[in-house]
N, C-alpha and C. Protein backbone atom coordinates (compact mmCIF):
# COMPACT_ATOMS: atom_id res chain seq x y z
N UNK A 1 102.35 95.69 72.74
CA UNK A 1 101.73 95.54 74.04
C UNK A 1 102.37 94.38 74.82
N UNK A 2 102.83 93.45 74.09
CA UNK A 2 103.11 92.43 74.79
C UNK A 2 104.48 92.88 75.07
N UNK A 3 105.52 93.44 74.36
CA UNK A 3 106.78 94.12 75.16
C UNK A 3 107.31 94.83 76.29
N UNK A 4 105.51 94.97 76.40
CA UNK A 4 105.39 95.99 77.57
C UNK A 4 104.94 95.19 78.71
N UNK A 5 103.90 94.35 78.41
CA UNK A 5 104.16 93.41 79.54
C UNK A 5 105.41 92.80 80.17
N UNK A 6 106.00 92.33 79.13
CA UNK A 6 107.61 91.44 79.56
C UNK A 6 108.79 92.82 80.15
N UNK A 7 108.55 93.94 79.48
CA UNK A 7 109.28 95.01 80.35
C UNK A 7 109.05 95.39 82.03
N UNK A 8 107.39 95.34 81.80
CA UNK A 8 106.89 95.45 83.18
C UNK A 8 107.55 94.19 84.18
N UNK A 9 107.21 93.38 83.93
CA UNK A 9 107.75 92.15 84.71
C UNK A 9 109.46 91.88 85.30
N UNK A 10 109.81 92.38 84.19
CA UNK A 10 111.55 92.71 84.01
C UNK A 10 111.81 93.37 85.13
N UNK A 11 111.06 95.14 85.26
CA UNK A 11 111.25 96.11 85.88
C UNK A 11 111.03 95.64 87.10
N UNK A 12 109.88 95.33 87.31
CA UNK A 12 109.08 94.71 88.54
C UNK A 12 109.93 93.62 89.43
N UNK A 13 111.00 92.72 88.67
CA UNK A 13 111.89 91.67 89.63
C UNK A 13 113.19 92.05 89.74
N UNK A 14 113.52 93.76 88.80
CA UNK A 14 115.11 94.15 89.54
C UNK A 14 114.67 94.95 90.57
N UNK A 15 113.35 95.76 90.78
CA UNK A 15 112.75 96.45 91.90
C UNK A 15 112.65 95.55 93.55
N UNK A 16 111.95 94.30 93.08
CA UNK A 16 112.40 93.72 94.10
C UNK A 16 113.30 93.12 94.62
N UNK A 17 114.18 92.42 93.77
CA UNK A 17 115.95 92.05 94.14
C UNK A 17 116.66 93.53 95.10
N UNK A 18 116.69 94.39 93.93
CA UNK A 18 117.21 95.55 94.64
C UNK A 18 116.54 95.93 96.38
N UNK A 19 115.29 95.83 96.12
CA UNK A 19 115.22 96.15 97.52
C UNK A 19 115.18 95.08 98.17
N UNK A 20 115.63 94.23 98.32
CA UNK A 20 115.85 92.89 99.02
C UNK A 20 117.16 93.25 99.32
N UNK A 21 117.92 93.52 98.61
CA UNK A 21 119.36 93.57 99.05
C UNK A 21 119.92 94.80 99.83
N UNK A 22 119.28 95.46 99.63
CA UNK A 22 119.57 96.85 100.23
C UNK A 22 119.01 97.19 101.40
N UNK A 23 118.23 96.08 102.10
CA UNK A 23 117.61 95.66 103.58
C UNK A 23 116.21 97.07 103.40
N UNK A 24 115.38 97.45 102.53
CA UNK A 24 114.29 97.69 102.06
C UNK A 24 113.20 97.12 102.65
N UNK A 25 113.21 95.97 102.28
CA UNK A 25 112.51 94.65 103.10
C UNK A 25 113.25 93.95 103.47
N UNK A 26 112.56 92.95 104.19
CA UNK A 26 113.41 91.65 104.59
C UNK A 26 112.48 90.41 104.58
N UNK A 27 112.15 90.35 103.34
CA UNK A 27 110.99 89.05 102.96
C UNK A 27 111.79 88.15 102.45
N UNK A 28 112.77 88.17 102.21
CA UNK A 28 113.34 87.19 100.82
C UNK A 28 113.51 87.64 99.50
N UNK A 29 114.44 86.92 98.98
CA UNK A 29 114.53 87.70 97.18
C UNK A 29 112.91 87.20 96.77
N UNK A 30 112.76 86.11 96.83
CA UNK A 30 111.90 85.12 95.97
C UNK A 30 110.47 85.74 96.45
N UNK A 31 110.10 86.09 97.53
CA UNK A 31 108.76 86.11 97.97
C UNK A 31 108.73 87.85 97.52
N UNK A 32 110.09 88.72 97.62
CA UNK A 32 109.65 90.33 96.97
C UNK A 32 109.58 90.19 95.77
N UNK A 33 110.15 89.76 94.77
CA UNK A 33 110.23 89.71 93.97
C UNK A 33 108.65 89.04 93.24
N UNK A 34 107.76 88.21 93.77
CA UNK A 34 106.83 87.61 93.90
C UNK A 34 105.53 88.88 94.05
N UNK A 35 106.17 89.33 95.18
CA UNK A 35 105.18 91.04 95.52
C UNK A 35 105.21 91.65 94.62
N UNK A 36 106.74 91.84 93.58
CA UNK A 36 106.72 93.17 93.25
C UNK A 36 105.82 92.77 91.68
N UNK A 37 105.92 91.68 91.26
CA UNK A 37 105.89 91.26 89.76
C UNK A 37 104.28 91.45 89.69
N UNK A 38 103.45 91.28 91.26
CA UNK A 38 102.17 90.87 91.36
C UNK A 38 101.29 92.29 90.89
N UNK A 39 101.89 93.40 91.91
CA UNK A 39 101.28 94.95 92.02
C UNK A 39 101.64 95.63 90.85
N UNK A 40 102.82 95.01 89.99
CA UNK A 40 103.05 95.67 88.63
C UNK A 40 102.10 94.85 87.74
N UNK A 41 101.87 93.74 87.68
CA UNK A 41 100.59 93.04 87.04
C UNK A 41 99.49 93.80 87.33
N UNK A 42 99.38 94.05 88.42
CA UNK A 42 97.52 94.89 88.40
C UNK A 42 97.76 96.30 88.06
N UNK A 43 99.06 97.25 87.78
CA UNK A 43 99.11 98.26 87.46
C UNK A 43 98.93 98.24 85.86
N UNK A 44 99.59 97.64 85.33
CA UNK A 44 99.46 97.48 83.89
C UNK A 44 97.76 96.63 82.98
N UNK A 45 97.31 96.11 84.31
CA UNK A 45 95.97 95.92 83.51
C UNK A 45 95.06 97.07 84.10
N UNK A 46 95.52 97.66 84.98
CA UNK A 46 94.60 98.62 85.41
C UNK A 46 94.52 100.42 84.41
N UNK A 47 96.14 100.22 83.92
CA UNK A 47 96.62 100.99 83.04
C UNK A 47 95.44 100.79 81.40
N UNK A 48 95.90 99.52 81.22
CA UNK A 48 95.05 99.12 80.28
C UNK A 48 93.55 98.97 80.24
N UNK A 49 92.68 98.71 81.29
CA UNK A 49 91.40 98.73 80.75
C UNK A 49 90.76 99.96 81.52
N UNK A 50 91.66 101.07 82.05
CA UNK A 50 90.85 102.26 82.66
C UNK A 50 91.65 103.64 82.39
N UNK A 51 92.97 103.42 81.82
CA UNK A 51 94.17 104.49 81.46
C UNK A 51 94.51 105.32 82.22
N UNK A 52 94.44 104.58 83.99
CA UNK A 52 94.87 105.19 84.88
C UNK A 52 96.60 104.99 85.45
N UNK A 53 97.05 105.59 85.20
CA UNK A 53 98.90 105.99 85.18
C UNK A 53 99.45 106.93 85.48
N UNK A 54 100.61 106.54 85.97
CA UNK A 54 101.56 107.35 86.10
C UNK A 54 102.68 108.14 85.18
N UNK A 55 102.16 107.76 83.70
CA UNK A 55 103.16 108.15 82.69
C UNK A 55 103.50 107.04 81.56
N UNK A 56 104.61 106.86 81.70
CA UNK A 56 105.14 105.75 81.19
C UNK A 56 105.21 104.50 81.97
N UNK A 57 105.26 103.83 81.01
CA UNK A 57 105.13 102.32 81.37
C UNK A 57 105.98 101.87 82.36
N UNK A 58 107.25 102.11 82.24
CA UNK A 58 108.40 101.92 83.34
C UNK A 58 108.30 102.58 84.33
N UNK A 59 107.74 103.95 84.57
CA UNK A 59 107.38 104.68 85.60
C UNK A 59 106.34 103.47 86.49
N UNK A 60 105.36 103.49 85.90
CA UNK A 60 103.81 102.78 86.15
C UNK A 60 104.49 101.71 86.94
N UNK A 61 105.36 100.63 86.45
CA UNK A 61 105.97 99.43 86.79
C UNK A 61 106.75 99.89 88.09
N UNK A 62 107.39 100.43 88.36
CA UNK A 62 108.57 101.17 89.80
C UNK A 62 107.64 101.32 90.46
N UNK A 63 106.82 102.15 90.34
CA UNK A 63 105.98 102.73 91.61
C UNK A 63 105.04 101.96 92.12
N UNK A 64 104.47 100.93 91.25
CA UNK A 64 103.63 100.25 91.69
C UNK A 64 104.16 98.65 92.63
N UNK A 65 104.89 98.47 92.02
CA UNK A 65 106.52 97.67 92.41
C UNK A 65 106.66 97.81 94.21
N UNK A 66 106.95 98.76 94.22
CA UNK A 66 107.49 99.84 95.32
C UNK A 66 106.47 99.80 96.47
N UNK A 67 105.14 100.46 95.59
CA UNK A 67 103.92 100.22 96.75
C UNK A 67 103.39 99.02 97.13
N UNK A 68 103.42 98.40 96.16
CA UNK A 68 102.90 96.84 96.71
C UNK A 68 104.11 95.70 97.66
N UNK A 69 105.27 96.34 97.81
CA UNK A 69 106.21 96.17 98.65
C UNK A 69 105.97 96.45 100.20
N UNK A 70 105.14 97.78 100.14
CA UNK A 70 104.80 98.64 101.05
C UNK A 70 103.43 98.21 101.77
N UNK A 71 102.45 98.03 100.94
CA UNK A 71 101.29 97.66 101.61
C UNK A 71 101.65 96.25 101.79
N UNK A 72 101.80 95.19 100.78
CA UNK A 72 101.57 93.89 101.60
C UNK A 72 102.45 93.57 102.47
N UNK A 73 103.98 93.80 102.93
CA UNK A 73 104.05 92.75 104.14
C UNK A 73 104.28 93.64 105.40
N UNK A 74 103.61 94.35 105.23
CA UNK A 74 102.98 95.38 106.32
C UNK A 74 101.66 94.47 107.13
N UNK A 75 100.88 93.69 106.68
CA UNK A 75 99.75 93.63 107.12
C UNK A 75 100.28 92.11 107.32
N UNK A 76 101.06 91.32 106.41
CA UNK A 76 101.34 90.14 106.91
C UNK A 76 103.00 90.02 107.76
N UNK A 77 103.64 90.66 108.13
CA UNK A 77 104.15 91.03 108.75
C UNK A 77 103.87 90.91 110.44
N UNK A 78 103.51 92.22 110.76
CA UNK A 78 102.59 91.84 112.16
C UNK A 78 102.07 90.34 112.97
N UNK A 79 101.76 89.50 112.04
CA UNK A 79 100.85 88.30 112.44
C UNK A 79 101.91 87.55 112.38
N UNK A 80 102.81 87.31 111.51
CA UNK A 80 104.48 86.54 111.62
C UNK A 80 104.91 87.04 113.16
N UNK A 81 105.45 87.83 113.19
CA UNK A 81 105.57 88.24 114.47
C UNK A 81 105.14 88.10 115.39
N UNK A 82 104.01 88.01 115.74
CA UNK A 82 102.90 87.66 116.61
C UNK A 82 103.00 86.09 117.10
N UNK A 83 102.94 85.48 115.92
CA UNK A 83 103.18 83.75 116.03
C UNK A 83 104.65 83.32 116.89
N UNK A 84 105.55 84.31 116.24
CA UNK A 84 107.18 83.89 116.88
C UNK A 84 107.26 84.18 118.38
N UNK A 85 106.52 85.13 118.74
CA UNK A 85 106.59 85.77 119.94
C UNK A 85 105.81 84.36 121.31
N UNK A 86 105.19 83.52 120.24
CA UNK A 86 104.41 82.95 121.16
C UNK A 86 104.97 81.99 121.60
């Protein structure tokens, strides 16, 4: 179990490098990578105390990676913007 944590985490900071570099986002390595490690943390305990998944563990880790890329700087996003504009 614990391999699977340190895999998740693994998965979770080449998901966000990669999409950092590939203009995906444009948060920073450090702050996606920060996103991605976070939404793969709540996928894997969510995996674990309710056995709700996507499959495999590495699957579970990408997608959740991916979405939490997606929802958070969507919402903090906007308000950055907002401030610069002023």
């Amino acid at each position: 179990m614990f391999m699977v944590l340190m895999g998740t985490v693994v998965i979770a900071g080449i998901v966000g490098y990669i999409s950092e570099k590939t203009g995906f986002t444009n948060n920073g390595i450090l702050q996606s990578i920060i996103i991605c490690v976070g939404g793969a943390f709540l996928a894997y305990f969510v995996r674990i105390m309710f056995g709700i998944g996507f499959g495999s563990p590495g699957m579970n880790a990408i997608v959740s990676s991916l979405g939490a890329l997606i929802i958070v700087p969507t919402h903090w996003r906007a308000s950055v913007r907002d401030r610069r504009r002023r």
